[in-house]
Protein backbone atom coordinates (compact mmCIF):
# COMPACT_ATOMS: atom_id res chain seq x y z
CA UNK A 1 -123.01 -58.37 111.37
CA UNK A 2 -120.84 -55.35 109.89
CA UNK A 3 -118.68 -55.35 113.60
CA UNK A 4 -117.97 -58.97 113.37
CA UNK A 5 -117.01 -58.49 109.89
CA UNK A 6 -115.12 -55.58 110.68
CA UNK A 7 -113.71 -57.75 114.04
CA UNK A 8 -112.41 -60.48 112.14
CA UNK A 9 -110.75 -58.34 109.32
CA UNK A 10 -109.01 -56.59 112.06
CA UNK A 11 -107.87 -59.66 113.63
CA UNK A 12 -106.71 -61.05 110.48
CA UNK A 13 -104.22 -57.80 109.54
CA UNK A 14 -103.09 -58.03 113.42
CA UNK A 15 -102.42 -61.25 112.41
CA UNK A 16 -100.64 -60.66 108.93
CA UNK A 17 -98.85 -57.59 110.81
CA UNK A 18 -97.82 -59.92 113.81
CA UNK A 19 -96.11 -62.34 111.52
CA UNK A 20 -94.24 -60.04 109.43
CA UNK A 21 -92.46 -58.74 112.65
CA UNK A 22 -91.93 -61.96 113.74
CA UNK A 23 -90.30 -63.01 110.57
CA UNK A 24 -88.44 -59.46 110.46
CA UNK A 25 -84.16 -60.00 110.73
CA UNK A 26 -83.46 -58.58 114.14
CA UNK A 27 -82.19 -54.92 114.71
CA UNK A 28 -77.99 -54.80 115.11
CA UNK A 29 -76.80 -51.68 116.45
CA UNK A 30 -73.46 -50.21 116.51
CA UNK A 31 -73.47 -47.80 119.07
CA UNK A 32 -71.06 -44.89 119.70
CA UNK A 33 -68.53 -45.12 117.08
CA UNK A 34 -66.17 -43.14 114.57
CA UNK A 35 -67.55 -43.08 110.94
CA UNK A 36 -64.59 -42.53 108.86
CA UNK A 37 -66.22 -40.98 105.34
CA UNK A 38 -63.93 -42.24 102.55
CA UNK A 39 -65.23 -39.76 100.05
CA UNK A 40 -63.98 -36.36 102.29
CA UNK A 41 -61.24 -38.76 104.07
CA UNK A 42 -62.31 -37.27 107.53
CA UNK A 43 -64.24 -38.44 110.15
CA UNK A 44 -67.93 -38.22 110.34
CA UNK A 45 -68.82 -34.73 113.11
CA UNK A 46 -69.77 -36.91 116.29
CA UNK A 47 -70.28 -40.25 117.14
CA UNK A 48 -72.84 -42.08 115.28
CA UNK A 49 -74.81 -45.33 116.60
CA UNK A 50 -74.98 -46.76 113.02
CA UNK A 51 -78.90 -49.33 112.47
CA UNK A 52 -78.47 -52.60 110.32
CA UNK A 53 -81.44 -54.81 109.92
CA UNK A 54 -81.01 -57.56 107.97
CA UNK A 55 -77.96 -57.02 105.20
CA UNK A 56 -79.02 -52.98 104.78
CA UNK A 57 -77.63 -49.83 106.56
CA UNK A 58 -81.00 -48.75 107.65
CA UNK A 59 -80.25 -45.54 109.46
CA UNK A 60 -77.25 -43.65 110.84
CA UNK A 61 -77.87 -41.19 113.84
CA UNK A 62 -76.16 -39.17 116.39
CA UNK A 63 -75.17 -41.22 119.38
CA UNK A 64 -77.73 -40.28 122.04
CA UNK A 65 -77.81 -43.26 124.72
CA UNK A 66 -80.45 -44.42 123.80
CA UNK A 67 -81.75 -48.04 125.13
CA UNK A 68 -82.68 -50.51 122.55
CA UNK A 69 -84.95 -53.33 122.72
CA UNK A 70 -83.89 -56.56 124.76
CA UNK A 71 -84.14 -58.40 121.51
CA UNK A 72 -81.95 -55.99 119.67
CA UNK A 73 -78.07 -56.96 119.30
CA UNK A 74 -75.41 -54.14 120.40
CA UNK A 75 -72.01 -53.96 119.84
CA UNK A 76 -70.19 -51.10 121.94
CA UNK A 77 -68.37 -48.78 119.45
CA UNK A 78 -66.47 -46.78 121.75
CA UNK A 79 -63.23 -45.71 121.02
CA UNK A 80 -63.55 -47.70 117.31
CA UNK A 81 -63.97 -46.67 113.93
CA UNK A 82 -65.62 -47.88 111.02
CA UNK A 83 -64.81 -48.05 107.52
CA UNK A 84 -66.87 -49.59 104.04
CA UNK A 85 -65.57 -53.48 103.58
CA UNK A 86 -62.60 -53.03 101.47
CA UNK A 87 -62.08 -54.65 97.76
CA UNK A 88 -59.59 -56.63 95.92
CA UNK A 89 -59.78 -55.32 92.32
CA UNK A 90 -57.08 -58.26 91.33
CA UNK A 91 -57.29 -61.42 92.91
CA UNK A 92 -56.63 -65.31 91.47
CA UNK A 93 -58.19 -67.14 94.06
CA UNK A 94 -58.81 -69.92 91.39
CA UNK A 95 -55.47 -69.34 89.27
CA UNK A 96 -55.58 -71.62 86.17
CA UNK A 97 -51.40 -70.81 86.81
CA UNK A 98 -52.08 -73.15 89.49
CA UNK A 99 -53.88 -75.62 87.80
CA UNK A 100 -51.05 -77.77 87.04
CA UNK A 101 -50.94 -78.94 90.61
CA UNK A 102 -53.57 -79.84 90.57
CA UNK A 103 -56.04 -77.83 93.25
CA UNK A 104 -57.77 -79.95 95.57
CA UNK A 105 -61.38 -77.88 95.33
CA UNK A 106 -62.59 -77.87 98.72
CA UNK A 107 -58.86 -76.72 100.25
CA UNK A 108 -59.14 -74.03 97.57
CA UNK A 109 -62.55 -73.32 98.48
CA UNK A 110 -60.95 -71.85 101.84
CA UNK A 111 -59.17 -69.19 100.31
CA UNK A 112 -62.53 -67.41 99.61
CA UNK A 113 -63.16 -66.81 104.05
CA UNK A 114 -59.63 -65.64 104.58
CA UNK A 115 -60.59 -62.16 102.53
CA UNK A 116 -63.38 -61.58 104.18
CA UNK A 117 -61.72 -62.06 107.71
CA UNK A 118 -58.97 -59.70 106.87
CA UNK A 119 -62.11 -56.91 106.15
CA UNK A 120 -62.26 -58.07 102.57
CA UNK A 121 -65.61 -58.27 101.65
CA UNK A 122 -65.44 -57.96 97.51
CA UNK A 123 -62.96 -59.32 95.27
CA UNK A 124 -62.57 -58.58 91.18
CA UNK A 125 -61.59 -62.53 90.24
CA UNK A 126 -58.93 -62.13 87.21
CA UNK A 127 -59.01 -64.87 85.67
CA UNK A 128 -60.17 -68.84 86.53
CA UNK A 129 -63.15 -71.20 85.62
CA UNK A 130 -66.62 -69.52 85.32
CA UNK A 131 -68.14 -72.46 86.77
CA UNK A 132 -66.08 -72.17 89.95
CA UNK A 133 -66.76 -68.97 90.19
CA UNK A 134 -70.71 -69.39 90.22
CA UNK A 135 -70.41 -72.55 92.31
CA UNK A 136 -68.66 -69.95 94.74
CA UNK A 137 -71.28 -67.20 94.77
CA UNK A 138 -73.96 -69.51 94.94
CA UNK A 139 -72.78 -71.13 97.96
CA UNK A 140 -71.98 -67.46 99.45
CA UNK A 141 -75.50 -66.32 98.65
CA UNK A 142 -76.83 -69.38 100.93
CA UNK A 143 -74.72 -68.87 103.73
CA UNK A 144 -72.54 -72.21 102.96
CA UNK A 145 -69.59 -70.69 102.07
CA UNK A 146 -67.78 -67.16 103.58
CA UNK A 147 -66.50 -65.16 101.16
CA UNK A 148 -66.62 -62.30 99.90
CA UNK A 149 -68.86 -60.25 96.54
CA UNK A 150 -67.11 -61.21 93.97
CA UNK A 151 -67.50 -59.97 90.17
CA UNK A 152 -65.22 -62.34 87.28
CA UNK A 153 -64.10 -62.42 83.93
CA UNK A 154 -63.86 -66.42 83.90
CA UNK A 155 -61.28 -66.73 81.55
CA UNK A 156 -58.18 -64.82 79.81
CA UNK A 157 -58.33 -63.52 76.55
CA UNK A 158 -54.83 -64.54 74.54
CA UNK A 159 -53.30 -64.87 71.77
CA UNK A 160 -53.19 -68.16 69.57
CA UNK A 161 -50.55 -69.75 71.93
CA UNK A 162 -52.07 -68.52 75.21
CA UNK A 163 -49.24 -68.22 77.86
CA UNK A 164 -51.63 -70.04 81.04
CA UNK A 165 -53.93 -72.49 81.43
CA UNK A 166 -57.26 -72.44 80.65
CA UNK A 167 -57.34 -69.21 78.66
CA UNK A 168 -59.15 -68.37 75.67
CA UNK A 169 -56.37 -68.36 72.78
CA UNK A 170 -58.13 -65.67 69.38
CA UNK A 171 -56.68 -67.51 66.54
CA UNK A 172 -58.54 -65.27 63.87
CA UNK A 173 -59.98 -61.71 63.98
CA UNK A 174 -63.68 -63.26 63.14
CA UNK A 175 -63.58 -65.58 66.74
CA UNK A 176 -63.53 -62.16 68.18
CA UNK A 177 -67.61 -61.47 68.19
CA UNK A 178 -68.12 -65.63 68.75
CA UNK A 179 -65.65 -65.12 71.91
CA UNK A 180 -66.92 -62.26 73.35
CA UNK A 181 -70.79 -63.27 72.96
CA UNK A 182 -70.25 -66.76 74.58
CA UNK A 183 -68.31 -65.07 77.58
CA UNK A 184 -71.18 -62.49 78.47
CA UNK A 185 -73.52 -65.69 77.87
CA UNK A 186 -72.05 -67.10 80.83
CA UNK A 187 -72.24 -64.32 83.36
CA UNK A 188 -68.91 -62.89 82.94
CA UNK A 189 -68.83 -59.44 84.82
CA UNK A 190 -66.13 -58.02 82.27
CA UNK A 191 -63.47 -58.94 80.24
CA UNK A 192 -59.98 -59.68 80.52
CA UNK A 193 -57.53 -59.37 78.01
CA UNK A 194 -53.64 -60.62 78.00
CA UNK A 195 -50.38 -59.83 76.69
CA UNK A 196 -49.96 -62.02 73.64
CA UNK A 197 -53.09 -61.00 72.27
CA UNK A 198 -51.92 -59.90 68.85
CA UNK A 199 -52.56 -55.70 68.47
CA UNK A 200 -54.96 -56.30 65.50
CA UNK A 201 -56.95 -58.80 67.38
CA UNK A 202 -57.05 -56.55 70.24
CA UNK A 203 -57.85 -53.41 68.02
CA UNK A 204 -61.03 -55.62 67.12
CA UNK A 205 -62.31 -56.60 70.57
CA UNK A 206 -61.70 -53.71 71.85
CA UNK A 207 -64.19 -52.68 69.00
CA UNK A 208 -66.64 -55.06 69.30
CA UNK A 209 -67.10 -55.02 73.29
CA UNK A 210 -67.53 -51.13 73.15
CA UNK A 211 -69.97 -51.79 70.46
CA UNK A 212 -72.22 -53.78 73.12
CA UNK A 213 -71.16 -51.37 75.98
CA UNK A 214 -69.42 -54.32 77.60
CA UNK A 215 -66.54 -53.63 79.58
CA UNK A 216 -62.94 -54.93 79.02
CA UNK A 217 -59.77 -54.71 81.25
CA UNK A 218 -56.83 -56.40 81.65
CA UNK A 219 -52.53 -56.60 80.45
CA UNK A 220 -51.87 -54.24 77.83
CA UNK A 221 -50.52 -56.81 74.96
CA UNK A 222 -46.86 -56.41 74.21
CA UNK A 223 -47.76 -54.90 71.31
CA UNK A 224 -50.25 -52.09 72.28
CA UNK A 225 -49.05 -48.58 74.28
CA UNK A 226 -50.58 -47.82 77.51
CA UNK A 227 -51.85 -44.82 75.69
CA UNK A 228 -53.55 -46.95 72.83
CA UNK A 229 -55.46 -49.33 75.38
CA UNK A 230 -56.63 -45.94 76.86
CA UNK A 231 -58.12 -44.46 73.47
CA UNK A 232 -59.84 -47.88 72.70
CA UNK A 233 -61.65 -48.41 75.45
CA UNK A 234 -59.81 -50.31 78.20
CA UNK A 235 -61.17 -49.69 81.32
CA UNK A 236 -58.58 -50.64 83.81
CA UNK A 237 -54.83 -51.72 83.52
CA UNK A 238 -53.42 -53.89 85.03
CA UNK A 239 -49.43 -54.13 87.04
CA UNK A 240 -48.27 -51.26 85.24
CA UNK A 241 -47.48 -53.19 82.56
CA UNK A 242 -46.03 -51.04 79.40
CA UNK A 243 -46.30 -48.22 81.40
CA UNK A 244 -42.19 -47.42 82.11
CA UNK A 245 -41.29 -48.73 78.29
CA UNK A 246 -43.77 -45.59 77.10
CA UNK A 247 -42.36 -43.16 79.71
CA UNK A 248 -38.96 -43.84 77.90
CA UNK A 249 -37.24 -41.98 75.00
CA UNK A 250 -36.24 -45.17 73.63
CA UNK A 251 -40.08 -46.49 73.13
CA UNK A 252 -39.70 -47.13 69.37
CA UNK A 253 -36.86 -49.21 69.18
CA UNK A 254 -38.63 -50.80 71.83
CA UNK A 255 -41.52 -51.75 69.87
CA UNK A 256 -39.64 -51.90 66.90
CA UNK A 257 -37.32 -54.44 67.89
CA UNK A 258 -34.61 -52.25 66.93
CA UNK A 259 -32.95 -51.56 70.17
CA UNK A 260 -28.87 -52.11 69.95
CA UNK A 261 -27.97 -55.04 72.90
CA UNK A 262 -23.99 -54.93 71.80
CA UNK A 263 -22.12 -57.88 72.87
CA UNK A 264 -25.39 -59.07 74.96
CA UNK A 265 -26.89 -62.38 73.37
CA UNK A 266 -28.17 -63.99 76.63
CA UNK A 267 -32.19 -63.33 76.98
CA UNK A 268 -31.97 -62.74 80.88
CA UNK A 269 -29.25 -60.54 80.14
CA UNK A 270 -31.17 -58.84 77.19
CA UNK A 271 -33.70 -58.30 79.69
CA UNK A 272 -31.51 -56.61 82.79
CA UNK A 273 -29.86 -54.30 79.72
CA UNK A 274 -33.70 -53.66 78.10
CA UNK A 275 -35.24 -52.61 81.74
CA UNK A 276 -32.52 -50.79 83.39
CA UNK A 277 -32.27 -48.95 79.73
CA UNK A 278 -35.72 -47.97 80.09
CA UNK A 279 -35.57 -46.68 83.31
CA UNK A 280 -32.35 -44.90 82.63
CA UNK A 281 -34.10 -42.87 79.78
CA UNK A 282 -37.17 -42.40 81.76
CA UNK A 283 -38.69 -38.69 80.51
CA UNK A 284 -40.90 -36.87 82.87
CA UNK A 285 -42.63 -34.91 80.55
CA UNK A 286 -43.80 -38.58 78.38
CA UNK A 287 -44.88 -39.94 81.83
CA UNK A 288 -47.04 -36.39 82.43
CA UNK A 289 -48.88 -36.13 78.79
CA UNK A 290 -49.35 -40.05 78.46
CA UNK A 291 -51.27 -39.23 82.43
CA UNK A 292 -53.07 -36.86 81.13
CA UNK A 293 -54.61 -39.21 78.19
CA UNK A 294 -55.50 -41.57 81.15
CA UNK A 295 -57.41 -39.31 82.89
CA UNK A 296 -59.26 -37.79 79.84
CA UNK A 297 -60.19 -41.35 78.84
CA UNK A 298 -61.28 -42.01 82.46
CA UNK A 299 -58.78 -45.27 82.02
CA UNK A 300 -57.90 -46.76 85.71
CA UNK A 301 -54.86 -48.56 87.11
CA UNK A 302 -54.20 -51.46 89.49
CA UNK A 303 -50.47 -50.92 90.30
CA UNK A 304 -50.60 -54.43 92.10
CA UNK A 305 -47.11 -52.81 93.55
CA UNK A 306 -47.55 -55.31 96.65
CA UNK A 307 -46.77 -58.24 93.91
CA UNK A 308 -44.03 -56.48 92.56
CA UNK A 309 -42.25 -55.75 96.03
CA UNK A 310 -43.30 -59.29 97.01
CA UNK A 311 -41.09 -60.89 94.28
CA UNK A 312 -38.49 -58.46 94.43
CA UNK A 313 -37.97 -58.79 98.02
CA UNK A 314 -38.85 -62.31 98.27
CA UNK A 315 -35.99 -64.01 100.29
CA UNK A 316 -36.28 -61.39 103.27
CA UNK A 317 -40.12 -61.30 102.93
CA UNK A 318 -41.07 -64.94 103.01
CA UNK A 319 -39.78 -64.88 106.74
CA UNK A 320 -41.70 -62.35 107.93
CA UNK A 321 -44.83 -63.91 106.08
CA UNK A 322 -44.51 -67.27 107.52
CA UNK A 323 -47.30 -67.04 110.33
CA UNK A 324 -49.52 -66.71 107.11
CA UNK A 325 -48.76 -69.83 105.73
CA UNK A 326 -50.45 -72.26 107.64
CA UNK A 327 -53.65 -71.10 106.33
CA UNK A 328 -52.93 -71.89 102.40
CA UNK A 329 -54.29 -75.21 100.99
CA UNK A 330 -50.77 -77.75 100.02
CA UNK A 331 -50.98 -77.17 96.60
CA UNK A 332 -50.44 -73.12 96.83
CA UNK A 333 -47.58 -73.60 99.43
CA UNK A 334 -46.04 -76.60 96.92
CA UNK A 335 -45.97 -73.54 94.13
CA UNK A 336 -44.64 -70.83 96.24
CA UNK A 337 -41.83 -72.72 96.49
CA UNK A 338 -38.69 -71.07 94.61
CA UNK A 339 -37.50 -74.14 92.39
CA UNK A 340 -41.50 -74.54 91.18
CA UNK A 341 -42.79 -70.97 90.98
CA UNK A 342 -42.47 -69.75 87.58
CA UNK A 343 -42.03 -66.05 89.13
CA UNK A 344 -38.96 -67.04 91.33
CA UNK A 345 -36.70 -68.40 88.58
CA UNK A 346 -33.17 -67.64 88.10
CA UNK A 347 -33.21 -64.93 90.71
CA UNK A 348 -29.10 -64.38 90.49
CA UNK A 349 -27.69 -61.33 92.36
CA UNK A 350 -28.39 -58.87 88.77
CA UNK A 351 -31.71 -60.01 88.50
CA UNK A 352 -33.02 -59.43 92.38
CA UNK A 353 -31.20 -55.79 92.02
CA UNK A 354 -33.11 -55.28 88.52
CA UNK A 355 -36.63 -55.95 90.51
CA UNK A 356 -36.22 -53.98 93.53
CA UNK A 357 -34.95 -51.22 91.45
CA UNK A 358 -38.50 -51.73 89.56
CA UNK A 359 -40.10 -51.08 92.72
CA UNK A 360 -38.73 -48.00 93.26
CA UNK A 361 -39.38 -46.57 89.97
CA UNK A 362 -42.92 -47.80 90.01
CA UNK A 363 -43.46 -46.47 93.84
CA UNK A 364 -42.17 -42.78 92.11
CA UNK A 365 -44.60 -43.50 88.85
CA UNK A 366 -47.47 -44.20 91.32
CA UNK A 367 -47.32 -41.05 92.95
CA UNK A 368 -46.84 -38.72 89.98
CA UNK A 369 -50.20 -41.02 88.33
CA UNK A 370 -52.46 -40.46 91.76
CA UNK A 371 -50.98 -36.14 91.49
CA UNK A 372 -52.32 -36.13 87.80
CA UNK A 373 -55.42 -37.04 88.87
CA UNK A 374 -55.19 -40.79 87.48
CA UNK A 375 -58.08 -43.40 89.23
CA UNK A 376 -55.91 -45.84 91.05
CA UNK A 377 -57.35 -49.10 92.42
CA UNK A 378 -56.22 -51.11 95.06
CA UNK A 379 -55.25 -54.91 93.88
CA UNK A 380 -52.68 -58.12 95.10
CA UNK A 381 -52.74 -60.12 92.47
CA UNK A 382 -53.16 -62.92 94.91
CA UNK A 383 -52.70 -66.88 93.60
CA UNK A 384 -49.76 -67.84 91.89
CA UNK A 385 -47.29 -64.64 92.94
CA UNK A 386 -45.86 -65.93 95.85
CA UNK A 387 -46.30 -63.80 99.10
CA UNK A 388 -49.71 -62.58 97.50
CA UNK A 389 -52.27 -64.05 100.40
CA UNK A 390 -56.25 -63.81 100.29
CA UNK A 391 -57.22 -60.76 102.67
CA UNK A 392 -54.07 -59.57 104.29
CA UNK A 393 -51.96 -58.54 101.13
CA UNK A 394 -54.91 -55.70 100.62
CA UNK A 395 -53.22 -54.03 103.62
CA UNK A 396 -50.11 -54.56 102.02
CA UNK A 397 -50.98 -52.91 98.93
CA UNK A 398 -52.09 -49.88 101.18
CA UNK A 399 -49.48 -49.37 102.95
CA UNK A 400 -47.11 -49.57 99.95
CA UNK A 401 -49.64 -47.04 98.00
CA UNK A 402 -48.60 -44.77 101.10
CA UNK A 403 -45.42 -45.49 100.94
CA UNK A 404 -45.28 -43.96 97.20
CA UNK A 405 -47.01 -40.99 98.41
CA UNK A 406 -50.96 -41.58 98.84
CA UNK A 407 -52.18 -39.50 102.15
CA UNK A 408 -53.87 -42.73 104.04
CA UNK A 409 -57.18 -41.14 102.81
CA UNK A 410 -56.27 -41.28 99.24
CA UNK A 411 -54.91 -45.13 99.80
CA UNK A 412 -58.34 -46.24 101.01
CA UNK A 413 -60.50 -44.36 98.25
CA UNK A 414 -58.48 -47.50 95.87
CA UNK A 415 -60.48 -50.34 98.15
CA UNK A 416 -63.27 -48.60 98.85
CA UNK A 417 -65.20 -46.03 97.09
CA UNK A 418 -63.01 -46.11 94.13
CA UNK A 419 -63.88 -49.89 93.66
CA UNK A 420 -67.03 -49.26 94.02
CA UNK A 421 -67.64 -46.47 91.40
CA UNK A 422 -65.49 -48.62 88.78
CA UNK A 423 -67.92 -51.32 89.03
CA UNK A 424 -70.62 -49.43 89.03
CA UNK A 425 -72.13 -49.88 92.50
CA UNK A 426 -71.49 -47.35 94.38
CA UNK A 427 -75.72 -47.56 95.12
CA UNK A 428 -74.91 -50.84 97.55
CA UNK A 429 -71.23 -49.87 98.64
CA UNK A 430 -68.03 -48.03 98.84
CA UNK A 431 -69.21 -46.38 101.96
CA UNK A 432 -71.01 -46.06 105.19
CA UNK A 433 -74.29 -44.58 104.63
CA UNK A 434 -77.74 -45.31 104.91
CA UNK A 435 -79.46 -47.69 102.17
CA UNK A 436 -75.72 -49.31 101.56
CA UNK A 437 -75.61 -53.43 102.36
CA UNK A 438 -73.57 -53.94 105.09
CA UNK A 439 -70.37 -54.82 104.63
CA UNK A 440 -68.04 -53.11 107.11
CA UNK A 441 -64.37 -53.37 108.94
CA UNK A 442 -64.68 -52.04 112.53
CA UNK A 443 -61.18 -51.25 113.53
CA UNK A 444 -59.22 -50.39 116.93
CA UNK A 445 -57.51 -47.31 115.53
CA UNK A 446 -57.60 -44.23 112.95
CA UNK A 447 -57.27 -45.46 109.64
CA UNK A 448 -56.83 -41.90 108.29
CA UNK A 449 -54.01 -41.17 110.68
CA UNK A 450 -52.01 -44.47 109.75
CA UNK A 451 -52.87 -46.65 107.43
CA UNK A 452 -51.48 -49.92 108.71
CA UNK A 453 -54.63 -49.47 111.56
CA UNK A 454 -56.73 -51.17 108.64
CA UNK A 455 -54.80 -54.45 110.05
CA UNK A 456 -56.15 -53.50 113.70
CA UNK A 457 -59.67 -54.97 113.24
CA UNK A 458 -62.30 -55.74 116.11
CA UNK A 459 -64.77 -56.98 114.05
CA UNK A 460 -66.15 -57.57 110.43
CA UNK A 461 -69.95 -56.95 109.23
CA UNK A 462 -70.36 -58.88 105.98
CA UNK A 463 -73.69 -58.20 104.35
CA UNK A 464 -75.20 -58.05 107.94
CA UNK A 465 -73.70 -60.56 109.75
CA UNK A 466 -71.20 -59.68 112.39
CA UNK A 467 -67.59 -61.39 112.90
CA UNK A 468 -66.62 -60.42 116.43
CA UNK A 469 -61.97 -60.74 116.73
CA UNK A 470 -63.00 -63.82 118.54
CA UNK A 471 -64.78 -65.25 115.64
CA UNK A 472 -61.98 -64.33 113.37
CA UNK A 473 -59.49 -66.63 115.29
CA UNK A 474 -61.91 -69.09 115.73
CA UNK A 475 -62.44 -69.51 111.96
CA UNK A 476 -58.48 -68.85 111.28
CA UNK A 477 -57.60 -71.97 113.66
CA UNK A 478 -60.18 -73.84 111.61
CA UNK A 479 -58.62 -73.69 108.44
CA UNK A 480 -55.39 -73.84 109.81
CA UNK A 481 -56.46 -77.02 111.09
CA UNK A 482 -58.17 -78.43 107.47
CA UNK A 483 -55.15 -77.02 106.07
CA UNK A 484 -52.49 -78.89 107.33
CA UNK A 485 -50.12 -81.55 106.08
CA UNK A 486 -51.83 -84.68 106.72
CA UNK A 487 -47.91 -86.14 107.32
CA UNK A 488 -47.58 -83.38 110.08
């Protein structure tokens, strides 16, 4: 009696056992490859066969030839290298700048695969509908929708007369706490605050979300210093934004209102005279104490310098950037257009000069900020700025950061790693290693050599599942295809 009892319990955990493996995601291996280790920016000693079962990193090893299982999947790493999925810490891919349009949803809806595609696997959304945004990671989460992890704000935080769409306008210091409490309510990552948000009303939130140890980012108002946003709490900022104006000797009459325009009455021309005036009294040793604040406040910056180079080189870029095009929904390509987009407006010859010379001073700004030790992020503002496309203006931006003077290592820290420790998960990503969720860019060539090999990509691993370069054309030639002009 006790071996049939002990018979059929045995045959029963066989049974329970059996099941479980045959329910068990299959093994993927990547064998032989280049692990590029974005905290040392050098190459992992060796080549590693890296072990992925369902979306996890389960195990990295020495290559070894070893022979897996006839069920297992294996992709051939020779000769590649692979990198964490990189991040987006500023993209709009539901811009309420847009809304006026209007969208059509499910053409917008296609902006979300292009990231991931272009080895974009997480996006910080800046701004846009909270209910969108959950519609979007629901969908992603059941394998309906590719896109990448995305954490929001939902929407901006403004003054009484918000500038965009669908903000939140703070008419009175006591809708601060009622604000803030109904936008954590409804799963808001963070929030985002804007320029016209009145300094006293900012003073407050600021305040009151530090209170509840909830994190706030955004524009520094046009009323609060880069260095004030930094005491009170502000985690990230955003474009630069305030940045050269404090840098300057004539800040105060700046903020004061009191600086001397002479003859000058037109407001364009006010503003050529005010910016080239700030840059002409630009004062080293401001730019190196106000970096220093940063970095003892542990305060991080999106330059977003791809969006500024974007507009300010607009009529030469827009050629190059035409093979992108075909894969935007109508709406997006109707507002790119230069006599709609609110970014592209009187662009006379003083004006274009004005920007590029912007560029230039923020490219020098960027590199004295990442040599003072100041956490940069990597971010494309993508949405409304024209030129600013889902996936491929990341590489942009890190190629630019380069260009002002990041080794390529230090350029992709900002979309990996850095990313990743400024929202707090560096547990699940930011880099290659064992326990991580699988999101991962396999690329042709050295990233840490030259950083425009980020663009060079055989294949994408987002949260476990692979995208071979065939793949990726196949799904680019399918939105082209839902993307185009019914009239075509």
């Amino acid at each position: 009696m006790k071996s049939t009892f002990f018979f059929l319990t045995s045959l029963i955990l066989l049974c329970n056992v059996t099941a479980q493996r045959a329910s068990a995601p299959p093994l993927l291996i990547i064998q032989n490859i280049q692990v590029v280790d974005v905290k040392k920016g050098a190459l992992l000693k060796d080549t590693k066969d890296i072990y992925i079962r369902g979306n996890r990193i389960t195990g990295i090893a020495t290559h070894a030839n070893r022979y897996p299982k006839p069920d297992t999947k294996v992709i051939d790493g020779s000769g590649k290298y692979i990198i964490p999925g990189l991040w987006d810490m500023h993209a709009h891919p539901d811009d309420p700048e847009m809304w006026r349009m209007p969208p059509d949803a499910a053409s917008r809806d296609l902006l979300l695969p292009l990231f991931v595609l272009y080895g974009v696997t997480g996006i910080r959304d800046m701004a846009g509908s909270m209910e969108t945004i959950k519609a979007w990671k629901t969908n992603i989460k059941k394998k309906e929708l590719l896109g990448p992890e995305v954490f929001a704000c939902g929407p901006l935080l403004d003054g009484p007369n918000p500038m965009w769409d669908g903000s939140v306008g703070i008419a009175s210091l006591d809708k601060v706490r009622i604000v803030v409490d109904s936008l954590k309510a409804t799963g808001a990552d963070f929030l985002k605050v804007y320029s016209l948000l009145p300094d006293s009303t900012y003073f407050e939130l600021s305040r009151y979300a530090k209170s509840i140890h909830f994190p706030f980012v955004g524009h520094v108002p046009f009323t609060v210093t880069t260095v004030e946003a930094s005491i009170t709490g502000m985690k990230s900022q955003e474009h630069l934004l305030n940045l050269l104006i404090d840098c300057s000797t004539v800040a105060d009459q700046i903020y004061n209102n009191t600086l001397d325009y002479g003859d000058i009455t037109d407001a364009l021309d006010k503003y050529i005279f005010r910016n080239n005036l700030i840059m002409d009294t630009y004062d080293p040793q401001k730019a190196k104490a106000i970096f220093k604040v940063f970095v003892q406040n542990k305060t991080w910056h999106t330059p977003t310098i791809s969006m500024w180079y974007k507009n300010a080189y607009f009529e030469e870029e827009v050629k190059k950037d035409s093979i992108y095009y075909p894969y935007l929904p109508q709406y997006m390509r109707k507002y790119w257009q230069p006599e709609v987009n609110d970014h592209l407006q009187r662009r006379s010859p003083e004006i274009i000069d004005l920007k590029k010379r912007l560029v230039s001073r923020y490219l020098q700004v960027i590199n004295k900020m990442n040599e003072a030790g100041v956490k940069l992020l990597a971010g494309t503002d993508m949405g409304a700025n024209p030129l600013c496309f889902p996936g491929i203006s990341l590489h942009n931006e890190l190629a630019l950061l380069v260009e002002a003077g990041l080794t390529p290592a230090e350029a992709l820290k900002t979309a990996t790693i850095n990313p990743a420790l400024f929202l707090e998960v560096e547990k699940d990503y930011g880099t290659v290693t064992k326990g991580k969720v699988a999101d991962l860019v396999i690329l042709d060539e050295n990233p840490l050599e030259d950083i425009t090999n980020t663009r060079k990509i055989f294949a994408v691993v987002r949260n476990g599942e692979v995208l071979s370069a065939e793949s990726i054309k196949a799904e680019l030639k399918a939105i082209e295809y839902i993307q185009a002009d019914p009239k075509d």
